[in-house]
Every structure is written in structure tokens, then in C-alpha cells.
PDB file of N, CA and C in Angstrom:
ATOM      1  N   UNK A   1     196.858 106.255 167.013  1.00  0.00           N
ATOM      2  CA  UNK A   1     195.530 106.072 167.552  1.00  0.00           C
ATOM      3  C   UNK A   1     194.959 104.776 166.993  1.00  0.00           C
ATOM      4  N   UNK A   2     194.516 103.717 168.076  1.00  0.00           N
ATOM      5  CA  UNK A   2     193.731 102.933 167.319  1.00  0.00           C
ATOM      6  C   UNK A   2     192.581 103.107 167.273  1.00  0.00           C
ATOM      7  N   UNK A   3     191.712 102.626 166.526  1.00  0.00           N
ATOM      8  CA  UNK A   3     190.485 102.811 165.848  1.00  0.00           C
ATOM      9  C   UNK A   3     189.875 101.215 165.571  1.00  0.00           C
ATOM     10  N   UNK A   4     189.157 100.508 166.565  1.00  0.00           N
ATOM     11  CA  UNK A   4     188.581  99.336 165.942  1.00  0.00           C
ATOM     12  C   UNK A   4     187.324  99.434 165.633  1.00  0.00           C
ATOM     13  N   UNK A   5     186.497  98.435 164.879  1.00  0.00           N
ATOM     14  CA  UNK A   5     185.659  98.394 164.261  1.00  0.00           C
ATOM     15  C   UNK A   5     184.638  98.323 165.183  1.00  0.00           C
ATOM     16  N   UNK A   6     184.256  97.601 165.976  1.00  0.00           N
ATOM     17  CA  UNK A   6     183.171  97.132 167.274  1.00  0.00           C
ATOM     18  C   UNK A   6     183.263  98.360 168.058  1.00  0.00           C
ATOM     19  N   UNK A   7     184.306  99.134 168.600  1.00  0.00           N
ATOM     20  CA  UNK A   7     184.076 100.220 169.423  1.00  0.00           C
ATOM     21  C   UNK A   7     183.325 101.491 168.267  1.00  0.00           C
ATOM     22  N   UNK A   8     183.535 101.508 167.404  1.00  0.00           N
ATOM     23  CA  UNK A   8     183.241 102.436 166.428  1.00  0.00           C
ATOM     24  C   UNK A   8     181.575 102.567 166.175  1.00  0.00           C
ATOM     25  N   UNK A   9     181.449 100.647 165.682  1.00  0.00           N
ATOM     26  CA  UNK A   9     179.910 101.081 165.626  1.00  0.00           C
ATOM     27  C   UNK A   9     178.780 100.772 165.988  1.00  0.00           C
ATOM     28  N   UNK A  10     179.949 100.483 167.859  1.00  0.00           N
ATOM     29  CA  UNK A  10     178.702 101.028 168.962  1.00  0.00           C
ATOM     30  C   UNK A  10     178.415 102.620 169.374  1.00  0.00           C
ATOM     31  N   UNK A  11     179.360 103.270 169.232  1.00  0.00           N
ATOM     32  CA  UNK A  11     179.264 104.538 169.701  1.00  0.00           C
ATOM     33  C   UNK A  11     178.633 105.172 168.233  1.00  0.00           C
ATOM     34  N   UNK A  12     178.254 104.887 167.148  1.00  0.00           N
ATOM     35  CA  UNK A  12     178.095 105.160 166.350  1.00  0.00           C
ATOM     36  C   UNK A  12     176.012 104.805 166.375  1.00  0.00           C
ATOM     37  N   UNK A  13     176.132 103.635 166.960  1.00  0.00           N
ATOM     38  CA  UNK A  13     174.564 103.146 167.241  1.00  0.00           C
ATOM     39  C   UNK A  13     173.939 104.131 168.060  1.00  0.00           C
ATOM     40  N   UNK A  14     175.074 104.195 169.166  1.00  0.00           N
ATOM     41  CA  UNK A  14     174.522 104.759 170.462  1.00  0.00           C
ATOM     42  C   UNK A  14     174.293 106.254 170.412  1.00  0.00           C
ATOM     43  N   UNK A  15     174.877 107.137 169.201  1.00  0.00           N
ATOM     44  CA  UNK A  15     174.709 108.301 168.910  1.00  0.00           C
ATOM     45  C   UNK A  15     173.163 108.419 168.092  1.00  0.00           C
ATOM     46  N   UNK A  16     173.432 107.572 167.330  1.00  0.00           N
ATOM     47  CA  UNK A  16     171.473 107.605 166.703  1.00  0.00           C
ATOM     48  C   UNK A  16     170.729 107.352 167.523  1.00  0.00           C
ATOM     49  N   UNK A  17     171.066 106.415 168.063  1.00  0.00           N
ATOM     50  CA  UNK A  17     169.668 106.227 169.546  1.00  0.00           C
ATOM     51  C   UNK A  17     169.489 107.336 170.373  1.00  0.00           C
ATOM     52  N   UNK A  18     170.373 107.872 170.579  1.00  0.00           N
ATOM     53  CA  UNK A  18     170.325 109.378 171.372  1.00  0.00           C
ATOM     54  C   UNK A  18     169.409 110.169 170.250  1.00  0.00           C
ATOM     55  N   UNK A  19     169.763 110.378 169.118  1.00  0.00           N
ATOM     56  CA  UNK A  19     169.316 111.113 168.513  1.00  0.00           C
ATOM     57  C   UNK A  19     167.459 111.265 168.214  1.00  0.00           C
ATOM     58  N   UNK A  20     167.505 109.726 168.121  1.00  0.00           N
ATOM     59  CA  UNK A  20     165.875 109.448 168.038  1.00  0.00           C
ATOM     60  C   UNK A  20     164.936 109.701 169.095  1.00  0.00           C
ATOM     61  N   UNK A  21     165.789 109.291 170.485  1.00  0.00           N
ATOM     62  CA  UNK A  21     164.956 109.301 171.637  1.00  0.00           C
ATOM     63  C   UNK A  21     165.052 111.331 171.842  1.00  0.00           C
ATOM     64  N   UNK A  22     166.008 111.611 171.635  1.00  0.00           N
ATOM     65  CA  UNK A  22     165.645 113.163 171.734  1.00  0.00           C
ATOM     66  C   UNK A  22     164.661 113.694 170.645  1.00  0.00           C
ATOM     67  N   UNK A  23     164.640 113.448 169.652  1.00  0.00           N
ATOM     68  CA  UNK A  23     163.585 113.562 168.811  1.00  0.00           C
ATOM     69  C   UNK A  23     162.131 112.856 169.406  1.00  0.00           C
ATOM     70  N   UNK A  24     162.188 112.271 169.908  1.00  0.00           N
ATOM     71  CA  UNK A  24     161.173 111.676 169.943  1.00  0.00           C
ATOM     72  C   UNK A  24     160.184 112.539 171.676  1.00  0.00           C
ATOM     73  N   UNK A  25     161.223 112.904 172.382  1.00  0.00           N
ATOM     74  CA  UNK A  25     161.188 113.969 173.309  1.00  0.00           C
ATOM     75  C   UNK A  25     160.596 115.288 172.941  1.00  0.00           C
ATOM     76  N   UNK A  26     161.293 116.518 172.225  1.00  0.00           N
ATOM     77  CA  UNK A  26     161.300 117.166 171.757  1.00  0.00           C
ATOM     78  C   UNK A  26     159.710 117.437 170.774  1.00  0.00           C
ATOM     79  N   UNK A  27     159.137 116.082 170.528  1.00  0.00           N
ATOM     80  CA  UNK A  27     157.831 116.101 169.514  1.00  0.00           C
ATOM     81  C   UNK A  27     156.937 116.325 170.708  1.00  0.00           C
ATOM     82  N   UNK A  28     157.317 115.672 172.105  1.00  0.00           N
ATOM     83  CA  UNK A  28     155.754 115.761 172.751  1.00  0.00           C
ATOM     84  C   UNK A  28     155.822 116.721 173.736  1.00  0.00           C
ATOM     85  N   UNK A  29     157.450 117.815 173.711  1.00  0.00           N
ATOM     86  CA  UNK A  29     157.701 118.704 174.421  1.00  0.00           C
ATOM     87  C   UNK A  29     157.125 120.035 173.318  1.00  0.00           C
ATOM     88  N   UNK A  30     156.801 119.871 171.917  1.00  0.00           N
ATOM     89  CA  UNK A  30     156.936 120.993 171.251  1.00  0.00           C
ATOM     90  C   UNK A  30     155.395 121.536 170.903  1.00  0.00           C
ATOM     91  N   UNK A  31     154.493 120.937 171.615  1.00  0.00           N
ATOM     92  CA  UNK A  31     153.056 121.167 171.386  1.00  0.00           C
ATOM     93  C   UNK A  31     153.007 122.773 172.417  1.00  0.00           C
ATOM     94  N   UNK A  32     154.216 122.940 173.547  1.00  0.00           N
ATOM     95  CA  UNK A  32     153.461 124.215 173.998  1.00  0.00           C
ATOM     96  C   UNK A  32     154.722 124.723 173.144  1.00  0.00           C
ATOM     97  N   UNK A  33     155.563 124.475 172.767  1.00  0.00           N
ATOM     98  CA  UNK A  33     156.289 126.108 172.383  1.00  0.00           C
ATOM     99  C   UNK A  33     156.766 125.337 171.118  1.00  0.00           C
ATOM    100  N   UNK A  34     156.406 125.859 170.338  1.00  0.00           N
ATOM    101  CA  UNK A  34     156.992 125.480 168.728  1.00  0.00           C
ATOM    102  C   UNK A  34     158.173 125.614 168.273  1.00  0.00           C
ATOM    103  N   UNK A  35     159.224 126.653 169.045  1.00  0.00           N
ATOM    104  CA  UNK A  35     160.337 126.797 168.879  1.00  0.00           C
ATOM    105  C   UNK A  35     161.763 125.960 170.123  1.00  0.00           C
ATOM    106  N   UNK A  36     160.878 124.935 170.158  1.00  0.00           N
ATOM    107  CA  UNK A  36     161.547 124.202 171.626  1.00  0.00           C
ATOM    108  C   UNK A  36     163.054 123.072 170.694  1.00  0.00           C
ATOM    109  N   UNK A  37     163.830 123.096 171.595  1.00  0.00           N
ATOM    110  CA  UNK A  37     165.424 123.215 170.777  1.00  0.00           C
ATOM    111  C   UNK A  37     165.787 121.641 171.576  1.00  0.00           C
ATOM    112  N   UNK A  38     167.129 120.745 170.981  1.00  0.00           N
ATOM    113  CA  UNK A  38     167.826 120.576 172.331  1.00  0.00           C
ATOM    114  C   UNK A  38     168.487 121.045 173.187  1.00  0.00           C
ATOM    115  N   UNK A  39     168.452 122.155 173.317  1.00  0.00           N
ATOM    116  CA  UNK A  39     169.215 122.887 174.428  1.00  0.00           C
ATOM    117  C   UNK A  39     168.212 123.333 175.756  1.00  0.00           C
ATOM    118  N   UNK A  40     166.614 123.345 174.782  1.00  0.00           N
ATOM    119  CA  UNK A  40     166.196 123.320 175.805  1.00  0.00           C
ATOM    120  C   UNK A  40     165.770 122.056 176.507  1.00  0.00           C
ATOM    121  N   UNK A  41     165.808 120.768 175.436  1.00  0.00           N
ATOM    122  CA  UNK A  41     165.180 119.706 176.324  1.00  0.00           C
ATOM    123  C   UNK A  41     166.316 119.231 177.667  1.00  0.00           C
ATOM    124  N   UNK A  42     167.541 119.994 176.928  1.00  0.00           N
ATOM    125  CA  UNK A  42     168.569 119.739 177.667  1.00  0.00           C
ATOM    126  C   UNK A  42     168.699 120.631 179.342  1.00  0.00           C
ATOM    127  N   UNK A  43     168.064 122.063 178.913  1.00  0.00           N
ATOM    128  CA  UNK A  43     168.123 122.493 179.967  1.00  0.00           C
ATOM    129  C   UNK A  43     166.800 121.993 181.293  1.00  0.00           C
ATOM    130  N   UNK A  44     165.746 121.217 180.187  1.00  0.00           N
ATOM    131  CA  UNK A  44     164.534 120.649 180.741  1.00  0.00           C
ATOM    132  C   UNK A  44     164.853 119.840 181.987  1.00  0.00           C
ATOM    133  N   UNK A  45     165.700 119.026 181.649  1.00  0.00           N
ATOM    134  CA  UNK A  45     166.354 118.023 182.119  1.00  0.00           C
ATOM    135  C   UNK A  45     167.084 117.775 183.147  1.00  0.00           C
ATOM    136  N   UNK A  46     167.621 118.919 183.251  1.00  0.00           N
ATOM    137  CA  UNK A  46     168.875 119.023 183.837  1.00  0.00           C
ATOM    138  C   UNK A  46     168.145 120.376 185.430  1.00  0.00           C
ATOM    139  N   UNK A  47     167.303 120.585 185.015  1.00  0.00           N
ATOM    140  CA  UNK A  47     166.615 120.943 186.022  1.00  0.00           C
ATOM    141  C   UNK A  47     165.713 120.259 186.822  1.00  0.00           C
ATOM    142  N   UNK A  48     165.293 119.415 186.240  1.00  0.00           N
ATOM    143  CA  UNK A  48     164.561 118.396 186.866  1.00  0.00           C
ATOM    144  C   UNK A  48     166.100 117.365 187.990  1.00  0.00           C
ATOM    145  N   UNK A  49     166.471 117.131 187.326  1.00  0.00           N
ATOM    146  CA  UNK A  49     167.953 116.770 187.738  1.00  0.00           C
ATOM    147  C   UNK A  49     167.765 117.201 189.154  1.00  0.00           C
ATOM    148  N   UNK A  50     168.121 118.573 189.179  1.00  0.00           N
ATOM    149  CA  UNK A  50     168.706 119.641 190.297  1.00  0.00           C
ATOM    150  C   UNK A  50     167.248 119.429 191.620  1.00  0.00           C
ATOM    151  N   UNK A  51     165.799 119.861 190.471  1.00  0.00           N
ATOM    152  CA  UNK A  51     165.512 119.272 191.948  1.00  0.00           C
ATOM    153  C   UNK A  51     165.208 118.195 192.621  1.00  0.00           C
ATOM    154  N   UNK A  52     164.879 117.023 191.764  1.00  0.00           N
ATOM    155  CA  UNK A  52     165.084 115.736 192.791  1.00  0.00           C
ATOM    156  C   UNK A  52     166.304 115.308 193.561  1.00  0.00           C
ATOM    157  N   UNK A  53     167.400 116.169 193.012  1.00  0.00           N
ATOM    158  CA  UNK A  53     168.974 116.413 194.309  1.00  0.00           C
ATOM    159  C   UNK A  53     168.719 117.246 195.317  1.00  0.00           C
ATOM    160  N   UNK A  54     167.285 118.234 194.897  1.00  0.00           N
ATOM    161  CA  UNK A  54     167.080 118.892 196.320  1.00  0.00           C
ATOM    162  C   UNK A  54     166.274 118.300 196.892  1.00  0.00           C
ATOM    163  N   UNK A  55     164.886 117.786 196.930  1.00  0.00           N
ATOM    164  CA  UNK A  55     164.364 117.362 197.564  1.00  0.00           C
ATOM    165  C   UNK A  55     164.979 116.403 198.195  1.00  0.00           C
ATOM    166  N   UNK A  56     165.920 115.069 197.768  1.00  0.00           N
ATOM    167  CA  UNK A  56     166.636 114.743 198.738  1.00  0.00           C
ATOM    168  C   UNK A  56     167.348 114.823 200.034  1.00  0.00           C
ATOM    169  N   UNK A  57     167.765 116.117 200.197  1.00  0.00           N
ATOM    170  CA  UNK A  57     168.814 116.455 200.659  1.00  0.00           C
ATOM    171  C   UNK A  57     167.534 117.525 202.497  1.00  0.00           C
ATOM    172  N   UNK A  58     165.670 117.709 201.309  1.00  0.00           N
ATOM    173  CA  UNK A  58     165.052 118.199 202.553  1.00  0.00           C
ATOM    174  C   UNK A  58     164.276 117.646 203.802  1.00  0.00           C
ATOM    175  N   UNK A  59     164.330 117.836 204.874  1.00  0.00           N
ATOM    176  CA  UNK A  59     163.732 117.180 205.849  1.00  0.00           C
ATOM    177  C   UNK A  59     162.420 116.611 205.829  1.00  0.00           C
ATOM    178  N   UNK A  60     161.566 117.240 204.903  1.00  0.00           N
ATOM    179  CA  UNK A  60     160.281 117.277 204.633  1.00  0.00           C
ATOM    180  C   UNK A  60     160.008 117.418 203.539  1.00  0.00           C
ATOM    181  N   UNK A  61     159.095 116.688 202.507  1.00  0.00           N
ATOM    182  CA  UNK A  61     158.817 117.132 201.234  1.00  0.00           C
ATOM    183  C   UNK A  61     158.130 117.692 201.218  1.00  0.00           C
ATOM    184  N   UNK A  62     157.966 118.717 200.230  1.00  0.00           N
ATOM    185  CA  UNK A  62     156.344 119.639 199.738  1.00  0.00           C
ATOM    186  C   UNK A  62     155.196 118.854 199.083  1.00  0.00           C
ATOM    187  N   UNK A  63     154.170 119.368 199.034  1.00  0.00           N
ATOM    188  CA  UNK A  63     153.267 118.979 198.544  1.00  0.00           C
ATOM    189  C   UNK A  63     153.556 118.917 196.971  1.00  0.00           C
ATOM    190  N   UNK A  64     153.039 117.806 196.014  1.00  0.00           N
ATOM    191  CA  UNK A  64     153.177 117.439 194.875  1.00  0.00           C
ATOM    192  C   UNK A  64     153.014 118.718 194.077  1.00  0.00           C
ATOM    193  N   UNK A  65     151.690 119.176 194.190  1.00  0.00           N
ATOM    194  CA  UNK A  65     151.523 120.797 192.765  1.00  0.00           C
ATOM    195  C   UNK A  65     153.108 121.597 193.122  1.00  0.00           C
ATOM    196  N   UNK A  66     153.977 121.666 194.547  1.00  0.00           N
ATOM    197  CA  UNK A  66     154.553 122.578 194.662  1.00  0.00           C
ATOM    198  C   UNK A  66     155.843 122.019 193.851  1.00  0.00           C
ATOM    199  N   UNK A  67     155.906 120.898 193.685  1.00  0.00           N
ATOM    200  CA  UNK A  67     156.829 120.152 193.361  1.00  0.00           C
ATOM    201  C   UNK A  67     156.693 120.588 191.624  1.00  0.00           C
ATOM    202  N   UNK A  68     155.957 120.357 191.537  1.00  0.00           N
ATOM    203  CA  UNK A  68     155.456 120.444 189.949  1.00  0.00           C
ATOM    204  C   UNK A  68     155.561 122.132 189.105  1.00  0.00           C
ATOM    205  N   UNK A  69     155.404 122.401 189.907  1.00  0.00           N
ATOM    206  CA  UNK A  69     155.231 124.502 189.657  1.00  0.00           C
ATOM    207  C   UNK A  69     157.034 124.444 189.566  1.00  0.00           C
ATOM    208  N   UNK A  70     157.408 124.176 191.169  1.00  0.00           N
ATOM    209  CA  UNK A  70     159.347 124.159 191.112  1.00  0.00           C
ATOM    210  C   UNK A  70     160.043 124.049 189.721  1.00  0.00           C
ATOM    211  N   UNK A  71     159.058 122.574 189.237  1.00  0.00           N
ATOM    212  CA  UNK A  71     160.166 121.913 188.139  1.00  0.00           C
ATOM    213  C   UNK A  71     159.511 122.911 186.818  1.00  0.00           C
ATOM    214  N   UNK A  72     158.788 123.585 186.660  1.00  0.00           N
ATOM    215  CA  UNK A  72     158.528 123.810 185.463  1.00  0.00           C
ATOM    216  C   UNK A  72     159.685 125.464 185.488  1.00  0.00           C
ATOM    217  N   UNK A  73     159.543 125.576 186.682  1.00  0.00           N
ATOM    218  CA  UNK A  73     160.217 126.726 186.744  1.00  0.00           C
ATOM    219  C   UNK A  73     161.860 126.655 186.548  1.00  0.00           C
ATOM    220  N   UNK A  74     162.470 125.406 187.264  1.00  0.00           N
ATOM    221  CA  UNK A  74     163.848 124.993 186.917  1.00  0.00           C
ATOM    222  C   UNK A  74     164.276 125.262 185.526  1.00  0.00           C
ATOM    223  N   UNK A  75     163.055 124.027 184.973  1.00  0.00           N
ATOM    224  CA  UNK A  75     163.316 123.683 183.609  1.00  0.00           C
ATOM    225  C   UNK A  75     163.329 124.955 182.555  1.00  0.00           C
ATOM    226  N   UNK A  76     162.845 126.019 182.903  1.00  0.00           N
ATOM    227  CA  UNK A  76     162.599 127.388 182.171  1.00  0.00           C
ATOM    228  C   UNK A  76     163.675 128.249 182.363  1.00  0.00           C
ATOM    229  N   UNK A  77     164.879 128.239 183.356  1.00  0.00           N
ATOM    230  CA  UNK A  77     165.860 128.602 183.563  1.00  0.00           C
ATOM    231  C   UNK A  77     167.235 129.104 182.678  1.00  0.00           C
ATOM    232  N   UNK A  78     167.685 127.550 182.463  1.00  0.00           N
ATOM    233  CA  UNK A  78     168.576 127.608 181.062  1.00  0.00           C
ATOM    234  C   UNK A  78     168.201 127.764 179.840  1.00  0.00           C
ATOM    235  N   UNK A  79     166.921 127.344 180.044  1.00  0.00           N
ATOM    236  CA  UNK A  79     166.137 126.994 178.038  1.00  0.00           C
ATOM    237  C   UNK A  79     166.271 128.393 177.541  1.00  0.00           C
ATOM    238  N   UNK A  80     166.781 127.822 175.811  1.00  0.00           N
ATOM    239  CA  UNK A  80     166.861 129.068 174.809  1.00  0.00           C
ATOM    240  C   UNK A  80     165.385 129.533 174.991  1.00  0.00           C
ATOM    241  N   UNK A  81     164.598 128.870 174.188  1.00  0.00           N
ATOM    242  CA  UNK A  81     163.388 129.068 174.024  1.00  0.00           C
ATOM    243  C   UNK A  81     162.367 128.474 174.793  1.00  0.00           C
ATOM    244  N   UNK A  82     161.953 129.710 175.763  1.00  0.00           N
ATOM    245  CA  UNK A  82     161.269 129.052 177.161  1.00  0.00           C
ATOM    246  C   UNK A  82     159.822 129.854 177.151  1.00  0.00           C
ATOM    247  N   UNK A  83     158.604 129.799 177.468  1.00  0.00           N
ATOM    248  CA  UNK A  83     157.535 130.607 177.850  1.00  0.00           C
ATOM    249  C   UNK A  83     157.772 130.833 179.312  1.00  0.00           C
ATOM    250  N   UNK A  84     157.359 132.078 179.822  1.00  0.00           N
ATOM    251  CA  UNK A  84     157.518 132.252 181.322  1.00  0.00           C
ATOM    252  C   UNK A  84     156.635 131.291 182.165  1.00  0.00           C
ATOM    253  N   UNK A  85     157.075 130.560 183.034  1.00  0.00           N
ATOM    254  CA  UNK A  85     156.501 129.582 184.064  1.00  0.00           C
ATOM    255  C   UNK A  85     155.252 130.430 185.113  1.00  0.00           C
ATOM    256  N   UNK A  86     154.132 129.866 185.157  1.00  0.00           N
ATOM    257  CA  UNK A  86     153.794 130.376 185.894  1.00  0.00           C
ATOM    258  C   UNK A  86     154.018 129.931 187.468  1.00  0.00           C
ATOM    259  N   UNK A  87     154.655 130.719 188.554  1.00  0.00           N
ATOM    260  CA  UNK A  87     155.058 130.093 189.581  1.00  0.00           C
ATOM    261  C   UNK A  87     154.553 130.624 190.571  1.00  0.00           C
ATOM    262  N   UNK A  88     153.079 130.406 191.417  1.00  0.00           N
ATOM    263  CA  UNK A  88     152.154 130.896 192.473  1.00  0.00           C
ATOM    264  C   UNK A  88     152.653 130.530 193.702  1.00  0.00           C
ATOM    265  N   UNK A  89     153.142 131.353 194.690  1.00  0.00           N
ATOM    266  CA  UNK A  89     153.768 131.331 195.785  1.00  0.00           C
ATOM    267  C   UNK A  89     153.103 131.386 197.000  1.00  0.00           C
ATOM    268  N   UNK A  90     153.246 130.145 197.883  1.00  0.00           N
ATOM    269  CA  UNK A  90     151.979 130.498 198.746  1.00  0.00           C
ATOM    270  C   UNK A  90     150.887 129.708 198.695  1.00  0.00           C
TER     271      UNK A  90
END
């Protein structure tokens, strides 16, 4: 295996920078739930993800609040530590 020095400690930079910017996430995600993880900013994320791949894909967009209610609800999906979304239908 080689191992050089320049590939090493970029991926080595690029792992702290991840680390900070998720920290730095995680501080202004943790004011509603105190026990908020990366798994959940991860699952945060990754729902938001899913629905701007749906709205793409619809003929018509919804109105913005509906958009907004959707994603909180995505994002509450996978998360370890989630409060229940409130999601008003209609």
C-alpha cells in the first residue's frame, strides 16, 4: 500500500473541516432538542435531500408552509433523537 504524504494530509484536513462544520450545525440545531446527535443532523439532511428530489420530479409545487411542515417531518424520520413534527394536513 502506498501511503503519501499530500494525499494523507488532505484527507486528514478535510476530516476536521467536516468535523467543525458539523459541530458548528449541530450548535444551532440543538436549541430545540438538547439531545440532537450526528445521526440526527445526518438524518436531517438527508431528508431534506429526498424532498427537493421530490419536488422535482412534481408537476406542480406546493405552497411554501407545506413544503416546510414536509421537511420537518422527513427530517424526524431517521433521527435518533427527534421531537414529534407537528404535521397539519389540509
Amino acid at each position: 500500500m502506498n501511503v503519501n504524504k499530500i494525499p494523507v494530509n488532505n484527507a486528514a484536513n478535510l476530516s476536521m473541516f467536516m468535523v467543525n462544520v458539523s459541530a458548528k450545525l449541530i450548535d444551532t440545531l440543538r436549541c430545540k432538542n438538547t439531545a440532537y446527535s450526528v445521526l440526527d443532523l445526518r438524518a436531517h439532511y438527508r431528508g431534506l435531500k429526498y424532498l427537493h428530489e421530490t419536488l422535482k420530479i412534481l408537476p406542480q409545487k406546493p405552497e411554501p408552509i407545506v413544503i416546510q411542515q414536509i421537511a420537518q417531518h422527513l427530517g424526524a424520520i431517521g433521527a435518533i433523537h427527534h421531537t414529534q413534527p407537528e404535521l397539519n394536513p389540509g
